[in-house]
Protein backbone atom coordinates (compact mmCIF):
# COMPACT_ATOMS: atom_id res chain seq x y z
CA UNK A 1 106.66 46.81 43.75
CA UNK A 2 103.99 47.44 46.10
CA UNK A 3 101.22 45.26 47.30
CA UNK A 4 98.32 46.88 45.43
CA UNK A 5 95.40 48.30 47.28
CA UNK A 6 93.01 45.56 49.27
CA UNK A 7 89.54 46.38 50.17
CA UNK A 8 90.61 48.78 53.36
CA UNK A 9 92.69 50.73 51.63
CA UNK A 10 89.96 51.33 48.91
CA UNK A 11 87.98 53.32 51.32
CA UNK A 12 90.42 55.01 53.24
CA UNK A 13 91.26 58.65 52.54
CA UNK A 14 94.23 59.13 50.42
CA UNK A 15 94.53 63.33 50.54
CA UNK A 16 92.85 66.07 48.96
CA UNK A 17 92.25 67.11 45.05
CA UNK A 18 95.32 69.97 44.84
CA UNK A 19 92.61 71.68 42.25
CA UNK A 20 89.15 71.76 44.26
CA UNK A 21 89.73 70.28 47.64
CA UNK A 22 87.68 67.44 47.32
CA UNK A 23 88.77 64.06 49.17
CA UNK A 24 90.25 61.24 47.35
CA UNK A 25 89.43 57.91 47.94
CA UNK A 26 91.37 54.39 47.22
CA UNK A 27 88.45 53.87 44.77
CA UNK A 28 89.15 56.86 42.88
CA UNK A 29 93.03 55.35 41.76
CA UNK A 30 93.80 55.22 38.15
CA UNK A 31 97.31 53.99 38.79
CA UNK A 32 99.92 53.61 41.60
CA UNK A 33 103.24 52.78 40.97
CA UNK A 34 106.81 52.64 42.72
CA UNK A 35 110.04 54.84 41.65
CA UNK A 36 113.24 53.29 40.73
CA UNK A 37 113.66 54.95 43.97
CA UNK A 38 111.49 53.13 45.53
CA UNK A 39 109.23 56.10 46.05
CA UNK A 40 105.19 55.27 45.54
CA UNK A 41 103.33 57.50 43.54
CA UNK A 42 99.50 57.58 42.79
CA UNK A 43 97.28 59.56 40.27
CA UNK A 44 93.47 59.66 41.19
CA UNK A 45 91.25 60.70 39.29
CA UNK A 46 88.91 63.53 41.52
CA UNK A 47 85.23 62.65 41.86
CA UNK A 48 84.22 66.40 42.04
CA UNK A 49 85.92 68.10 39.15
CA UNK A 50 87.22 64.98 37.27
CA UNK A 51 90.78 66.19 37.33
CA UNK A 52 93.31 63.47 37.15
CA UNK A 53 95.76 64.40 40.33
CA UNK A 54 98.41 63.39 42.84
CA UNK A 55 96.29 63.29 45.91
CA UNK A 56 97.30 66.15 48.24
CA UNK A 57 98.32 64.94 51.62
């Protein structure tokens, strides 16, 4: 699994709310996770219109 998001990565911008366009933030994670795949995958939860999302790269 992955290393889990450190301080950096909480602040950096992670894409783009597919519903308003607002930016996503590290801090705005609910959960990240890795495929059997090996794939990662994140849902955030968007600040501006409190959709829960995969940030839109």
């Amino acid at each position: 699994m992955g290393t889990g998001m450190n301080g950096d990565s909480q602040r950096s911008l992670l894409g783009s709310c597919p519903d308003c366009d607002a930016g996503l933030m590290g801090t705005d994670v609910l959960i990240q996770y890795e495929t059997r795949a090996g794939q990662e995958r994140i849902f955030a939860e968007c600040p501006a219109c409190r959709s829960v999302v995969h940030p839109a790269y």
